[in-house]
N, C-alpha and C. Protein backbone atom coordinates (compact mmCIF):
# COMPACT_ATOMS: atom_id res chain seq x y z
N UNK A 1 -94.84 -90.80 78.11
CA UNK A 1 -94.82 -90.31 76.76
C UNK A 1 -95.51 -88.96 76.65
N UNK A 2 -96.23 -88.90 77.63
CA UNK A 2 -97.24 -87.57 77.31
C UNK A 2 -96.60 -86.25 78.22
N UNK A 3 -95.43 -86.72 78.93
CA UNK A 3 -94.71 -85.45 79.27
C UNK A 3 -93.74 -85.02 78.18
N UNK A 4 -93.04 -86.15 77.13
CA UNK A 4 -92.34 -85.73 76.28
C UNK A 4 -93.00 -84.79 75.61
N UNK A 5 -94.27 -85.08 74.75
CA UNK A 5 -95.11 -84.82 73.75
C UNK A 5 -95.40 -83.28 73.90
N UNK A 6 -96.07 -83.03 74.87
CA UNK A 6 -96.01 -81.59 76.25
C UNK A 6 -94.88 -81.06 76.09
N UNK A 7 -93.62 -81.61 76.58
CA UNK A 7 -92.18 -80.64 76.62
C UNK A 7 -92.25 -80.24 74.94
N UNK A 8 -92.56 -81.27 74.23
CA UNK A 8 -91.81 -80.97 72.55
C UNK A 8 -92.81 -79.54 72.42
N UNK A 9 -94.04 -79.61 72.41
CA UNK A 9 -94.81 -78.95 72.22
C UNK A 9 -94.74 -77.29 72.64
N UNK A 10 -94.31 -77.19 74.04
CA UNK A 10 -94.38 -76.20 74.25
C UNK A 10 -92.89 -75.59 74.26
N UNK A 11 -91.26 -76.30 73.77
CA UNK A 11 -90.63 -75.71 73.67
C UNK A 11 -90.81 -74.98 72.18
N UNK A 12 -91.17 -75.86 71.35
CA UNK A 12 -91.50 -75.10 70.03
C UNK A 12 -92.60 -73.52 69.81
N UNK A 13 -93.24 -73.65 71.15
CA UNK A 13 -93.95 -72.35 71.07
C UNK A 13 -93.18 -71.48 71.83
N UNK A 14 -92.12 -71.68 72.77
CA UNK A 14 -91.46 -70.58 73.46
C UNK A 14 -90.48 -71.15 72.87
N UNK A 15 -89.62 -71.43 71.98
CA UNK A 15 -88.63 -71.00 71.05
C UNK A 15 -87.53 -71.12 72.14
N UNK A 16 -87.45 -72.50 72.73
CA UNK A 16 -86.35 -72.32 73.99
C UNK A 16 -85.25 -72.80 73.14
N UNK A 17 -84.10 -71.67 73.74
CA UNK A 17 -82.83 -72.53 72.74
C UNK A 17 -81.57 -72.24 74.08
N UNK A 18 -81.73 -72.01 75.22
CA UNK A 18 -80.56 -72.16 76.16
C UNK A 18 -80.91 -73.72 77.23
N UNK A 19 -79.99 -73.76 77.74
CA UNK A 19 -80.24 -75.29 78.37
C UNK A 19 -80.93 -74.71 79.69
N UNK A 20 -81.13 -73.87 80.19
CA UNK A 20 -82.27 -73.78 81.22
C UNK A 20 -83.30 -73.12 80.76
N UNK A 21 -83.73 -72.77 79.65
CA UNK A 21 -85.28 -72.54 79.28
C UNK A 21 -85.54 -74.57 79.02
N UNK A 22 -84.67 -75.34 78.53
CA UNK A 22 -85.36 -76.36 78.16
C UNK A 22 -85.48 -77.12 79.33
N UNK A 23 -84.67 -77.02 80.40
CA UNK A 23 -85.29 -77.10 81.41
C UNK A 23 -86.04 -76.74 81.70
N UNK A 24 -86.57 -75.80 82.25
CA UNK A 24 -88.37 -74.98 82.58
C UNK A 24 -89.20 -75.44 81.68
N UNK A 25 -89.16 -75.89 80.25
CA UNK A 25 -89.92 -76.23 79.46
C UNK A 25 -90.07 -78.05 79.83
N UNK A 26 -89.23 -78.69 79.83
CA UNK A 26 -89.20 -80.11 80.51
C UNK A 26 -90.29 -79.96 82.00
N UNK A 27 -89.71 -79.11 82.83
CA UNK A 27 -90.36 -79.12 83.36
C UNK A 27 -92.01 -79.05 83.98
N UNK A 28 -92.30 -78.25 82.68
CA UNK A 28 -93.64 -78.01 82.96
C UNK A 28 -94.59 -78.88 82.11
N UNK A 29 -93.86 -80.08 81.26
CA UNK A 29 -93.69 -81.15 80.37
C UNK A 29 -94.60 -81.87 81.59
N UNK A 30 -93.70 -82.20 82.47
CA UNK A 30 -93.73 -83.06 83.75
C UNK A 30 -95.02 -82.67 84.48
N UNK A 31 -95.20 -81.27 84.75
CA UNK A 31 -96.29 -81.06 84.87
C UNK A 31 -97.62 -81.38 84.92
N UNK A 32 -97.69 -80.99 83.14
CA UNK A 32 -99.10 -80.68 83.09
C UNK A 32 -99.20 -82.94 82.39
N UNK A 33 -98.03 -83.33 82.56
CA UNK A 33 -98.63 -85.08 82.60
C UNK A 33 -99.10 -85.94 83.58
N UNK A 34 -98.29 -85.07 84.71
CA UNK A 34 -99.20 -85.19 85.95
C UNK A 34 -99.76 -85.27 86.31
N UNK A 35 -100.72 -83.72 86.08
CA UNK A 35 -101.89 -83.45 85.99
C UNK A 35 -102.96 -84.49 85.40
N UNK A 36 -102.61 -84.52 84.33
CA UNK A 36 -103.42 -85.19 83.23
C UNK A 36 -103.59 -87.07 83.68
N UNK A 37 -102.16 -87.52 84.18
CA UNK A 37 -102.44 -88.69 84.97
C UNK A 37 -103.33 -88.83 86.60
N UNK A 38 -103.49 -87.78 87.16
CA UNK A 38 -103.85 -87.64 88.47
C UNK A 38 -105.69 -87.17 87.89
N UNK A 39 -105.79 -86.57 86.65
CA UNK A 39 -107.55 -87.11 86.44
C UNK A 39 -108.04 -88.11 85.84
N UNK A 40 -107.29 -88.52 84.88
CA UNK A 40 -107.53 -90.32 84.61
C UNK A 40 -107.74 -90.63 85.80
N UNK A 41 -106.79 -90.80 86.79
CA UNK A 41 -106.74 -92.07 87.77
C UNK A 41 -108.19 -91.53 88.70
N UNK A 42 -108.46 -90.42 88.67
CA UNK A 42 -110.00 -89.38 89.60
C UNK A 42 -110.98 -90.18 88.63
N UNK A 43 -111.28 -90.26 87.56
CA UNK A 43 -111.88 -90.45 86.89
C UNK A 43 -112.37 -91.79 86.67
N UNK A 44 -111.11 -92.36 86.74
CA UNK A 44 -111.13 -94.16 86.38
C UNK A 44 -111.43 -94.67 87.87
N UNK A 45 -111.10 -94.27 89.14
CA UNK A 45 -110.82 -95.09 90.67
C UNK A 45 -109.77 -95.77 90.65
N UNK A 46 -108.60 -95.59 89.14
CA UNK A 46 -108.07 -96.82 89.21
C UNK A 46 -106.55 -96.10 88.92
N UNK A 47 -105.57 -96.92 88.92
CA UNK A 47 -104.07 -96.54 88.65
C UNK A 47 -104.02 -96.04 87.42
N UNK A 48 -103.23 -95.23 86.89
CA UNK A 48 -102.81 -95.06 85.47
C UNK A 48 -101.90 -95.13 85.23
N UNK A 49 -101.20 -96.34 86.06
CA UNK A 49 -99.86 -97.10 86.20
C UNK A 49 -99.51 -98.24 86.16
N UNK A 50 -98.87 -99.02 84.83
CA UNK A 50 -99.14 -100.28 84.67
C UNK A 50 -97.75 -101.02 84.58
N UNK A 51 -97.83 -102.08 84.51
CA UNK A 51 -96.37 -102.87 84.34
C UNK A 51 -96.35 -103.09 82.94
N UNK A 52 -97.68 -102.98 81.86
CA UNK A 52 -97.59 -103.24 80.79
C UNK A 52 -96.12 -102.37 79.57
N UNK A 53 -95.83 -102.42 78.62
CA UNK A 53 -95.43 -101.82 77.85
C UNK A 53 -96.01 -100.77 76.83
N UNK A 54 -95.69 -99.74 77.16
CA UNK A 54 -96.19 -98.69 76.16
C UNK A 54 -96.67 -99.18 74.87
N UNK A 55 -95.62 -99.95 74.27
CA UNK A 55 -96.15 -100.40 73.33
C UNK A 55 -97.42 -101.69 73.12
N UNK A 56 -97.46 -102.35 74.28
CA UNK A 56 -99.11 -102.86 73.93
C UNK A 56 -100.19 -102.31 74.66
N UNK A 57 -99.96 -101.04 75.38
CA UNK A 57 -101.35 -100.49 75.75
C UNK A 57 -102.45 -100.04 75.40
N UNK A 58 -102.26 -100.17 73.73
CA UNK A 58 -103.31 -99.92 72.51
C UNK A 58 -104.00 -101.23 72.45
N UNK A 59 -103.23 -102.49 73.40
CA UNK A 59 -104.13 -103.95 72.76
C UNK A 59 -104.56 -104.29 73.73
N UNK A 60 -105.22 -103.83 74.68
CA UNK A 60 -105.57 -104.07 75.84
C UNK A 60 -107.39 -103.89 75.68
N UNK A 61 -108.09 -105.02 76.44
CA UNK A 61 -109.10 -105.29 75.81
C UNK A 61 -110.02 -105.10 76.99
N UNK A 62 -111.09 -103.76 76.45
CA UNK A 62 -112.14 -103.32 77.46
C UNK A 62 -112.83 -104.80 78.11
N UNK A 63 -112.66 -104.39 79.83
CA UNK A 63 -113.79 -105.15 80.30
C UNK A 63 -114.89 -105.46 80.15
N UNK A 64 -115.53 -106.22 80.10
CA UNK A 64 -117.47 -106.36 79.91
C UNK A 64 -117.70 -106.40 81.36
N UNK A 65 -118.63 -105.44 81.75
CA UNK A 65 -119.36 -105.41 83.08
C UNK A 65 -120.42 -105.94 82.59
């Protein structure tokens, strides 16, 4: 979801309107979610890859250490 969010975002600031700027813009969508998943997972020790559904990953209930 957070590469869509990224692509929407930054085609609206570069005003892409041919089908290979929205490519390059997808692309760098892909990117920077990457990114952003590869320091969660630095951060956490842990996957930021689940079998769960997007839609209940808001109900997911902190561990007690």
């Amino acid at each position: 979801m957070l590469a869509e969010v990224a692509a929407t975002d930054i085609s609206i600031v570069r005003q892409a309107n041919s089908f290979k700027e929205s490519a390059e813009v997808a692309q760098e969508g892909a990117k920077a979610a990457k990114v952003a998943r590869q320091q969660i997972e630095k951060s956490t020790g842990k996957s930021a890859i689940s079998k769960l559904n997007a839609k209940n990953t808001g109900q997911r209930r902190l561990e007690n250490n």
